[in-house]
PDB file of N, CA and C in Angstrom:
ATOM      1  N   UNK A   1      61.443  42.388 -28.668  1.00  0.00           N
ATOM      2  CA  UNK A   1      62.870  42.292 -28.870  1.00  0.00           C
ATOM      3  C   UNK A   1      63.244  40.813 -28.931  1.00  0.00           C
ATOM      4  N   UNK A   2      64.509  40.593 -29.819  1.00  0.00           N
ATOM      5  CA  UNK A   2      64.356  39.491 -30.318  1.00  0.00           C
ATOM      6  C   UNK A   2      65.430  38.708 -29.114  1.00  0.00           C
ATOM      7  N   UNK A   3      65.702  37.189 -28.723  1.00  0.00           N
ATOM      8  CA  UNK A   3      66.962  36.918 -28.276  1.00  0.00           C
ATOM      9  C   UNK A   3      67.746  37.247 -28.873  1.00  0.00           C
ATOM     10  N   UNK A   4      68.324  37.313 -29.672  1.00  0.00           N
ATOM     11  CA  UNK A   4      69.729  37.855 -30.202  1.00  0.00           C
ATOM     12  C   UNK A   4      70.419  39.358 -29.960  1.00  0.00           C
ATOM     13  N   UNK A   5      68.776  40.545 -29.594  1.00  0.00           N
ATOM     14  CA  UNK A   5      68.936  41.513 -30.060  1.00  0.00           C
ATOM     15  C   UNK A   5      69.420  41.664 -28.440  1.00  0.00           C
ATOM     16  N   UNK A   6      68.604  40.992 -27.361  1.00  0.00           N
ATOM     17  CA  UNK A   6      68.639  40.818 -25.869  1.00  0.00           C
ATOM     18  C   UNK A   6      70.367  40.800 -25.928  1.00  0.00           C
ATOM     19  N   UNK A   7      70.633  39.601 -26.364  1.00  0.00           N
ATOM     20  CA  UNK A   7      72.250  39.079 -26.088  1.00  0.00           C
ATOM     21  C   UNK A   7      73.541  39.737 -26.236  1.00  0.00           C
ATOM     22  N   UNK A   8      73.037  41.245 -27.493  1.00  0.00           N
ATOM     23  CA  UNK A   8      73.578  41.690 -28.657  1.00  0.00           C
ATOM     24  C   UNK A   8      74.050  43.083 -27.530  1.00  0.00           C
ATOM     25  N   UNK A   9      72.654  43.393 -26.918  1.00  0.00           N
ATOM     26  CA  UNK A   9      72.925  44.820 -26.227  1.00  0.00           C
ATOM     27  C   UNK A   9      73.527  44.634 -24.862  1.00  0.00           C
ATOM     28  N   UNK A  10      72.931  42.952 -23.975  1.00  0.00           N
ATOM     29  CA  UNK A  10      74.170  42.814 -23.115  1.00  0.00           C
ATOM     30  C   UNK A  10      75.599  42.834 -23.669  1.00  0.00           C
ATOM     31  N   UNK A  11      75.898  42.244 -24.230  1.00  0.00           N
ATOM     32  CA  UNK A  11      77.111  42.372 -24.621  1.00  0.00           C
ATOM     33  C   UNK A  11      77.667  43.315 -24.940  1.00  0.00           C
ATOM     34  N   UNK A  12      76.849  43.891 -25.474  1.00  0.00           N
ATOM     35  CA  UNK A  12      77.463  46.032 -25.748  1.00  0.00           C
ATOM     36  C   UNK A  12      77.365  46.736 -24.449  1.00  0.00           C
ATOM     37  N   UNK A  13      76.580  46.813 -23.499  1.00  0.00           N
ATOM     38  CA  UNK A  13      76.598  47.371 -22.445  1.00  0.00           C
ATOM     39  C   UNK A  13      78.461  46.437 -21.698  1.00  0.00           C
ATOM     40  N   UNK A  14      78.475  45.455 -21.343  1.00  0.00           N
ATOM     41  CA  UNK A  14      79.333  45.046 -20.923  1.00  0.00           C
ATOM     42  C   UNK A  14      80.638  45.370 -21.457  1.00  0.00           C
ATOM     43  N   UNK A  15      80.933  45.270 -22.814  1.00  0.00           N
ATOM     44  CA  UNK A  15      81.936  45.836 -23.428  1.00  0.00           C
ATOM     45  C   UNK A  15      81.969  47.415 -23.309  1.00  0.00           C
ATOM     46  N   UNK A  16      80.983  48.144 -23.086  1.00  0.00           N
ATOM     47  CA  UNK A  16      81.589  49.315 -23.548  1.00  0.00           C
ATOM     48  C   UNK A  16      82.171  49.648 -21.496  1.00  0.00           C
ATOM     49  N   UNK A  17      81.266  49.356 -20.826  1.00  0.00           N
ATOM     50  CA  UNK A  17      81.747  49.359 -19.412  1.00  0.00           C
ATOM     51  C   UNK A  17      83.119  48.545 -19.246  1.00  0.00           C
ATOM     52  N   UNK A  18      83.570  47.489 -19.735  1.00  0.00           N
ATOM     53  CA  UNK A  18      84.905  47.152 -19.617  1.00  0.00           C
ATOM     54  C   UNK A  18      85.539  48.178 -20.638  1.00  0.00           C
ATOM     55  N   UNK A  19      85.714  48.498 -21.456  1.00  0.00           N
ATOM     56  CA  UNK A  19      86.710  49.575 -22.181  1.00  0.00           C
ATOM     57  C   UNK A  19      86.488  50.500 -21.154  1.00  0.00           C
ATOM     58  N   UNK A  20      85.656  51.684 -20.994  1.00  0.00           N
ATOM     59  CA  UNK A  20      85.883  52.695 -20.083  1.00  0.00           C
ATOM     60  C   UNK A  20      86.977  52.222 -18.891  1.00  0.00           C
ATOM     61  N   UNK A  21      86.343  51.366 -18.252  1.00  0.00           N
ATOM     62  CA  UNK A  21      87.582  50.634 -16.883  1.00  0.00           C
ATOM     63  C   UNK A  21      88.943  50.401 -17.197  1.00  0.00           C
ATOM     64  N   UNK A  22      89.089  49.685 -17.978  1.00  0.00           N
ATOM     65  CA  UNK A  22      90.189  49.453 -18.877  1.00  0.00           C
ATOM     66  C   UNK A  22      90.855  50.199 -19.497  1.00  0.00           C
ATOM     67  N   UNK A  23      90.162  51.014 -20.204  1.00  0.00           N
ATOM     68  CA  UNK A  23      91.267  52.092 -20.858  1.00  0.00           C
ATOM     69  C   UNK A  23      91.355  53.671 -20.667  1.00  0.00           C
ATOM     70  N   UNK A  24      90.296  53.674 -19.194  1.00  0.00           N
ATOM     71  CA  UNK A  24      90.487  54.983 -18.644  1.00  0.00           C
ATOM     72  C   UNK A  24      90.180  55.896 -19.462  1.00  0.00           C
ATOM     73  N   UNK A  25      88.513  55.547 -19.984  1.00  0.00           N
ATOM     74  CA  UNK A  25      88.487  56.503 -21.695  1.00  0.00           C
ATOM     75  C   UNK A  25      87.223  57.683 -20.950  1.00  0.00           C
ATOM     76  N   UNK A  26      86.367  58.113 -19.483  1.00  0.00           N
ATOM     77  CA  UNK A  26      86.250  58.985 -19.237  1.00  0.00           C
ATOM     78  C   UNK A  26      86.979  59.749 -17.845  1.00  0.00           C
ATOM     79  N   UNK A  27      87.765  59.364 -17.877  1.00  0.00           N
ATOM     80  CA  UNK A  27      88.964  60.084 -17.225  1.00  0.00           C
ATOM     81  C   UNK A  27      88.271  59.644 -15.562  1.00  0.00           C
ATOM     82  N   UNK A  28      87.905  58.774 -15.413  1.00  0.00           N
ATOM     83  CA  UNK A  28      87.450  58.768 -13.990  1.00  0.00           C
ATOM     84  C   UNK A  28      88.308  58.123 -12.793  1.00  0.00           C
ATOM     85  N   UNK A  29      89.759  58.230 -12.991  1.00  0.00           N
ATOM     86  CA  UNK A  29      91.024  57.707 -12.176  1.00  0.00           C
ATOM     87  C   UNK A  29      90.428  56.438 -11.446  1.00  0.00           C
ATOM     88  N   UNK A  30      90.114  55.407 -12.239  1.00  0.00           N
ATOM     89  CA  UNK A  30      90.147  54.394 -12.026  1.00  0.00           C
ATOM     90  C   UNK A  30      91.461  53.685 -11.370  1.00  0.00           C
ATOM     91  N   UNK A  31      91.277  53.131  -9.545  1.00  0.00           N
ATOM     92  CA  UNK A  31      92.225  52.802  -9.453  1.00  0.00           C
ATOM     93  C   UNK A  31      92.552  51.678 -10.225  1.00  0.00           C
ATOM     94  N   UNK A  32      94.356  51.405 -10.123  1.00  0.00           N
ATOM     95  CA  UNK A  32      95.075  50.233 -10.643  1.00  0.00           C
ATOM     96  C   UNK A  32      94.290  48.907 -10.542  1.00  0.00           C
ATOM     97  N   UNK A  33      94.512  49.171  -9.197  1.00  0.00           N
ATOM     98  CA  UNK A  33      93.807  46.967  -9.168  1.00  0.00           C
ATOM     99  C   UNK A  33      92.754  46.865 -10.074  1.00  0.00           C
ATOM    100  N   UNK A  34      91.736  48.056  -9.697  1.00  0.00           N
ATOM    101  CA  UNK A  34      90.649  47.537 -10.523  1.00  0.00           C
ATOM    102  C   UNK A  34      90.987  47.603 -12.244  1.00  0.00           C
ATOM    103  N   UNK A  35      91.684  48.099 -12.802  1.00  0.00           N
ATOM    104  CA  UNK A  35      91.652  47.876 -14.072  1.00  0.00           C
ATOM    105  C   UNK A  35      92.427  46.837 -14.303  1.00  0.00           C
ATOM    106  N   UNK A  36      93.796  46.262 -13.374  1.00  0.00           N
ATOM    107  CA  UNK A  36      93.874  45.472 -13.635  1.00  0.00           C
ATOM    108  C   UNK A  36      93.299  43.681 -13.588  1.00  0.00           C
ATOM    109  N   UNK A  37      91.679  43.756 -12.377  1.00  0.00           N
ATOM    110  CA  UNK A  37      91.135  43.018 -12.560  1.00  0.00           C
ATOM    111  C   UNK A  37      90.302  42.746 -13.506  1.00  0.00           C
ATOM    112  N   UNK A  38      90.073  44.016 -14.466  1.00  0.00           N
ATOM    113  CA  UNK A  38      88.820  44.279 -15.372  1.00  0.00           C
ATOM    114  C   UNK A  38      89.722  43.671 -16.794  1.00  0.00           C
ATOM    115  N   UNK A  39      90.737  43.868 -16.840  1.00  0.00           N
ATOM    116  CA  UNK A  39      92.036  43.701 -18.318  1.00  0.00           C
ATOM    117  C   UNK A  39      91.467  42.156 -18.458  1.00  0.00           C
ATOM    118  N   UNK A  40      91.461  41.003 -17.431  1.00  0.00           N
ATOM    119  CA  UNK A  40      91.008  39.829 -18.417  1.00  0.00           C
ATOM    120  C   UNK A  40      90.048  38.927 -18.341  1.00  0.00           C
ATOM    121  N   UNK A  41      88.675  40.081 -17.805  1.00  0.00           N
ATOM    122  CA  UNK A  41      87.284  40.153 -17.393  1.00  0.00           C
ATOM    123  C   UNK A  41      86.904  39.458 -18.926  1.00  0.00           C
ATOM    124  N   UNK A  42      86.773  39.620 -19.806  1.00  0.00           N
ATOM    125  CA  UNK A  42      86.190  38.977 -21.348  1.00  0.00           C
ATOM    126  C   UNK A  42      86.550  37.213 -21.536  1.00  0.00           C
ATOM    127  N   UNK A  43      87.750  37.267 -21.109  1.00  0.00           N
ATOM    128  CA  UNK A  43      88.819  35.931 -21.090  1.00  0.00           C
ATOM    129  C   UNK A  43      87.762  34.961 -20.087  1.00  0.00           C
ATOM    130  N   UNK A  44      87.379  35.587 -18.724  1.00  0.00           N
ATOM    131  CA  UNK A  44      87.147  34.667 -17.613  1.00  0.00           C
ATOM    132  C   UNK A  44      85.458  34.305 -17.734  1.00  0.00           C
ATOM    133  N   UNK A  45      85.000  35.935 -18.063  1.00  0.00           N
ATOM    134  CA  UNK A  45      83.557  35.558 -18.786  1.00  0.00           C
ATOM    135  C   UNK A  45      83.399  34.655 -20.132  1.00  0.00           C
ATOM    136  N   UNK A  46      84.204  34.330 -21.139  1.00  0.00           N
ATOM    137  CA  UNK A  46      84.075  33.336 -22.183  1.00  0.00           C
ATOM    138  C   UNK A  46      84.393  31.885 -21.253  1.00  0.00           C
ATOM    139  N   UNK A  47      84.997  31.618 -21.058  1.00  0.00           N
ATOM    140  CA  UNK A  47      85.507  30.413 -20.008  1.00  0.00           C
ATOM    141  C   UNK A  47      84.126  30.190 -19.380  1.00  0.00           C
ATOM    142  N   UNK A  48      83.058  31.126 -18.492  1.00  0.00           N
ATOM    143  CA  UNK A  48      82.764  30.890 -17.766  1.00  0.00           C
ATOM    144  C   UNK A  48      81.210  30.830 -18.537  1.00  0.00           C
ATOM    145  N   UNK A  49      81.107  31.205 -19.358  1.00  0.00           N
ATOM    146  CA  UNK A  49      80.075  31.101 -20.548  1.00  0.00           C
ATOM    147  C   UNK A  49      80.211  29.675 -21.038  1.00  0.00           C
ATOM    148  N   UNK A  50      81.427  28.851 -21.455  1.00  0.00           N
ATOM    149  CA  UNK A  50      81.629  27.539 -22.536  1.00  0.00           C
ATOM    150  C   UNK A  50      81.486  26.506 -21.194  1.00  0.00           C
ATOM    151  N   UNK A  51      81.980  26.915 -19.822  1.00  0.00           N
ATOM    152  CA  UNK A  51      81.669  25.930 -18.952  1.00  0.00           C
ATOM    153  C   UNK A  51      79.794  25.431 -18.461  1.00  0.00           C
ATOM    154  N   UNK A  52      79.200  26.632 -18.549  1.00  0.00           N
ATOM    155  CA  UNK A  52      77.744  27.347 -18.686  1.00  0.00           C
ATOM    156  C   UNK A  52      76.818  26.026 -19.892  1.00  0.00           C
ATOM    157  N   UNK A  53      77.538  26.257 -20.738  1.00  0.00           N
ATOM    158  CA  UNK A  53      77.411  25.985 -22.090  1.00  0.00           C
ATOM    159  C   UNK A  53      77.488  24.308 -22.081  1.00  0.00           C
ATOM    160  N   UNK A  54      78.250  23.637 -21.688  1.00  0.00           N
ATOM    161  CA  UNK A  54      78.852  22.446 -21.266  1.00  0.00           C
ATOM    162  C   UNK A  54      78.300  21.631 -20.334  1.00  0.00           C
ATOM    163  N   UNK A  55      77.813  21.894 -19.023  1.00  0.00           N
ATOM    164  CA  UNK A  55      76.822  21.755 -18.174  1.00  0.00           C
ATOM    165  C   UNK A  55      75.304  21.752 -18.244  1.00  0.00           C
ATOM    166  N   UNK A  56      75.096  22.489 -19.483  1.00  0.00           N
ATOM    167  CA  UNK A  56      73.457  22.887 -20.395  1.00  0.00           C
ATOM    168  C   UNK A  56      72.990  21.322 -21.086  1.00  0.00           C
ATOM    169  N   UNK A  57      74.515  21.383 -21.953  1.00  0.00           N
ATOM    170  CA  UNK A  57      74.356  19.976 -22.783  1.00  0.00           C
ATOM    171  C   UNK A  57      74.422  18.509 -22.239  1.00  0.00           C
ATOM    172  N   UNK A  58      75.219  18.995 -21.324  1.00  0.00           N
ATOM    173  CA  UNK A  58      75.370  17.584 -20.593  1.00  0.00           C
ATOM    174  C   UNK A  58      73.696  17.285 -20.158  1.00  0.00           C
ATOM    175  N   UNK A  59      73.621  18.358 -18.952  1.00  0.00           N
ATOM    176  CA  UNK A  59      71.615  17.795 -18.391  1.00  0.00           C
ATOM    177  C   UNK A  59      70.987  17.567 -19.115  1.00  0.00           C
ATOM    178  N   UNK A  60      71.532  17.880 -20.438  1.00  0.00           N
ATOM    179  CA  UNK A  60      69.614  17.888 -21.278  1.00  0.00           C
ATOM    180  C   UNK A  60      70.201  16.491 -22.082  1.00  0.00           C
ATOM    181  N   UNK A  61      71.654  16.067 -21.776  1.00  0.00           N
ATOM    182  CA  UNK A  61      71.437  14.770 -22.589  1.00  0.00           C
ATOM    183  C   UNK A  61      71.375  13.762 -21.765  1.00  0.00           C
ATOM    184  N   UNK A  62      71.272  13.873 -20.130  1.00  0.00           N
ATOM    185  CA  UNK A  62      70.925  13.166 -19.051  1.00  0.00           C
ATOM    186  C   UNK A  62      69.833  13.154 -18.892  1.00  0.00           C
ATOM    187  N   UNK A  63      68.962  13.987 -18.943  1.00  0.00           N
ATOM    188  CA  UNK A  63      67.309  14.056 -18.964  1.00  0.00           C
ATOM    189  C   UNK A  63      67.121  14.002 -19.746  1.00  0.00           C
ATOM    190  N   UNK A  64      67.370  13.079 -21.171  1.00  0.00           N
ATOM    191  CA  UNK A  64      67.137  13.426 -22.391  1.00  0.00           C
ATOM    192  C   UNK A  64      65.727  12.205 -22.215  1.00  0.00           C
ATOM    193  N   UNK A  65      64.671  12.376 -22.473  1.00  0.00           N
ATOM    194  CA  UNK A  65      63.299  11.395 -22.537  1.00  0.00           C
ATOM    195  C   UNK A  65      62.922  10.551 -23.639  1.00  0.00           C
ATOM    196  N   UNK A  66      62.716   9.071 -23.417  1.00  0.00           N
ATOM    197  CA  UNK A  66      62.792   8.506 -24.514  1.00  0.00           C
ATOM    198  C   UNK A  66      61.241   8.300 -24.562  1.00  0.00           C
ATOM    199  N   UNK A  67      60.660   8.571 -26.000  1.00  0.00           N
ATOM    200  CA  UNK A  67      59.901   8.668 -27.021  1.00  0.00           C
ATOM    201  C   UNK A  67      59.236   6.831 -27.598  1.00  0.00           C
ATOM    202  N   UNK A  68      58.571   6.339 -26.284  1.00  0.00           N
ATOM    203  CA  UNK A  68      58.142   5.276 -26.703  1.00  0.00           C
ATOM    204  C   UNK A  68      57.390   4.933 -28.233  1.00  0.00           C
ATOM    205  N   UNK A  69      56.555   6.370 -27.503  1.00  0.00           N
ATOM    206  CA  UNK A  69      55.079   5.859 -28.850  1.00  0.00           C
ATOM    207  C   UNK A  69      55.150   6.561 -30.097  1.00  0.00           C
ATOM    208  N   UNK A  70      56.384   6.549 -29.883  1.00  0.00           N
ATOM    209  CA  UNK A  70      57.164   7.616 -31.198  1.00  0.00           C
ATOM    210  C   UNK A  70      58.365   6.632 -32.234  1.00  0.00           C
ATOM    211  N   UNK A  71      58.802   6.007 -31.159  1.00  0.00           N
ATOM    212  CA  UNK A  71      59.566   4.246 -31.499  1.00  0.00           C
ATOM    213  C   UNK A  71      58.326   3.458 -32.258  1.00  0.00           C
ATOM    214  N   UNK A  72      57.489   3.352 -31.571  1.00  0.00           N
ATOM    215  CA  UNK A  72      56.819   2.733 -31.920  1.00  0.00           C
ATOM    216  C   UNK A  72      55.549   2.653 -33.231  1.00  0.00           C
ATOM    217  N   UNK A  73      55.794   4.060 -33.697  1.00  0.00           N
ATOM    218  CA  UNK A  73      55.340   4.321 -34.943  1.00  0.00           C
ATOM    219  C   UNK A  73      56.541   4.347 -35.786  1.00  0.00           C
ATOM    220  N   UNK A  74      57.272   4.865 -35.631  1.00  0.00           N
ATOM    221  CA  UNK A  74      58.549   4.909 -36.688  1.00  0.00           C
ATOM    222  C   UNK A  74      58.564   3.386 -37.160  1.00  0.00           C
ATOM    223  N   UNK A  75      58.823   2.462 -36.214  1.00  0.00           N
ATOM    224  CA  UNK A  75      58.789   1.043 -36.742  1.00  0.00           C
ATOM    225  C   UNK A  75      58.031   0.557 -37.803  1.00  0.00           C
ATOM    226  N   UNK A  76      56.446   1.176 -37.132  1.00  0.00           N
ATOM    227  CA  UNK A  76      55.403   0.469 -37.711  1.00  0.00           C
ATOM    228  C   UNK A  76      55.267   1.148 -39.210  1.00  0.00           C
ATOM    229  N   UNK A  77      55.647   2.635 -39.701  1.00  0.00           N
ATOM    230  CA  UNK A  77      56.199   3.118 -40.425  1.00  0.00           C
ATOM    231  C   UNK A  77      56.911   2.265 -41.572  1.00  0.00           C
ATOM    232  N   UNK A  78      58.336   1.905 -41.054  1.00  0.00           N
ATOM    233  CA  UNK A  78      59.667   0.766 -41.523  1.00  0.00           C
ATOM    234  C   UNK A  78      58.612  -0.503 -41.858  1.00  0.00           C
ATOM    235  N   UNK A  79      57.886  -0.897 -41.402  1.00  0.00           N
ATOM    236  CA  UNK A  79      57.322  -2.568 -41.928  1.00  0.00           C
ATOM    237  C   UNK A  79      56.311  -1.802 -42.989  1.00  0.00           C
ATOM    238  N   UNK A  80      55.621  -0.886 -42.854  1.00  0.00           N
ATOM    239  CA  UNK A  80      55.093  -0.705 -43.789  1.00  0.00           C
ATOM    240  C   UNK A  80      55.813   0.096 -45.315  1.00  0.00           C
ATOM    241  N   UNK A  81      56.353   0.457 -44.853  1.00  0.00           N
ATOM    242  CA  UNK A  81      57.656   0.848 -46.481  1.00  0.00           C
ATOM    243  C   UNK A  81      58.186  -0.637 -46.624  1.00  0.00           C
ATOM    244  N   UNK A  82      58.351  -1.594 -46.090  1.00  0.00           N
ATOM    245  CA  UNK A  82      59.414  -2.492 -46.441  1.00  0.00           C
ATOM    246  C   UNK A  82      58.140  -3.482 -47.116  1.00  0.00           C
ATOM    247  N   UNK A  83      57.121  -3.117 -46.516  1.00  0.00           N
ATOM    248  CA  UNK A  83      55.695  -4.077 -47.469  1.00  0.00           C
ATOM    249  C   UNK A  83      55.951  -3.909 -48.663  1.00  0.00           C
ATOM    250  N   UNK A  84      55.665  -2.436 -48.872  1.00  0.00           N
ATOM    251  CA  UNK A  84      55.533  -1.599 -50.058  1.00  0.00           C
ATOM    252  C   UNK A  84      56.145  -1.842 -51.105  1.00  0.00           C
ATOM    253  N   UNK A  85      57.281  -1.649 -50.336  1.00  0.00           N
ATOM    254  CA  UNK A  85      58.753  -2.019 -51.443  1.00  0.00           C
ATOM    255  C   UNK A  85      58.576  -3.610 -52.096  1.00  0.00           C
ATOM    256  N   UNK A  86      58.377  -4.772 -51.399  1.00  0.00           N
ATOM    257  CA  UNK A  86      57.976  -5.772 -51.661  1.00  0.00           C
ATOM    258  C   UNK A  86      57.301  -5.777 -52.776  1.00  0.00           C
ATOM    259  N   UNK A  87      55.605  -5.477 -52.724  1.00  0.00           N
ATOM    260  CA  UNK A  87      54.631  -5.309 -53.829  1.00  0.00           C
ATOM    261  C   UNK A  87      55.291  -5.070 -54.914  1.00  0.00           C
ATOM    262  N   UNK A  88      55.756  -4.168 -54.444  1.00  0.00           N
ATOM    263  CA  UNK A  88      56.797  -3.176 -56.302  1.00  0.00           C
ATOM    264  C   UNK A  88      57.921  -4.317 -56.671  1.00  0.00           C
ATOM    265  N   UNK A  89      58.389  -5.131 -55.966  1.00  0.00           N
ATOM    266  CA  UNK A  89      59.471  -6.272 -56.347  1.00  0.00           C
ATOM    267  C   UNK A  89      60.540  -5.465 -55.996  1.00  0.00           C
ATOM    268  N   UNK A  90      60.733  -4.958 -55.024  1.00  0.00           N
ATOM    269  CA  UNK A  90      62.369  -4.956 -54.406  1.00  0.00           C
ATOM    270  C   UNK A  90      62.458  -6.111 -53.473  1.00  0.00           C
ATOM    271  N   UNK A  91      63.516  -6.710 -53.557  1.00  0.00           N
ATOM    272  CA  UNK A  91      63.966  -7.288 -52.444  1.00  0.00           C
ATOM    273  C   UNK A  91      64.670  -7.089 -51.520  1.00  0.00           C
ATOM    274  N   UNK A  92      64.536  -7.181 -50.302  1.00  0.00           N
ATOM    275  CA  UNK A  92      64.673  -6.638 -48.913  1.00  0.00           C
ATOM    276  C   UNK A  92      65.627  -7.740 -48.204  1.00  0.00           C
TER     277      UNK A  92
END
């Protein structure tokens, strides 16, 4: 199973359990409070997903690892195109 398909059926399980709560669709006299805590359950889970989401990007651009010997070919790369180019008569 694929991630998406993972993400696809949480999300269907969760939705279809908030509609039942919410809209009292198998008659199971759901008390009040609780449906009215469940009414803006989607709202607090997106919020709490983009904050999720936000905190992900931030660490990984705080631990983000710098790539010495990877600098250090790219360069050596750049002098050698800029040789190149030379030979052929561009000027640089």
């Amino acid at each position: 199973m694929t991630k998406l398909l993972e993400w696809l059926s949480g999300v269907l399980i969760l939705g279809v359990a908030w509609a039942v709560v919410s809209f009292d669709l198998l008659d199971l006299s759901v008390p009040k409070p609780y449906r009215e805590v469940a009414w803006p359950m989607p709202f607090y889970l997106l919020v709490t997903f983009g904050c999720y989401s936000l905190a992900t990007i931030g660490y990984r651009v705080a631990t983000f690892n710098d790539c010495d010997d990877a600098a250090k070919e790219l360069l050596e790369q750049i002098k050698e195109a800029k040789e190149d180019l030379r030979k052929k008569g561009l000027k640089i």
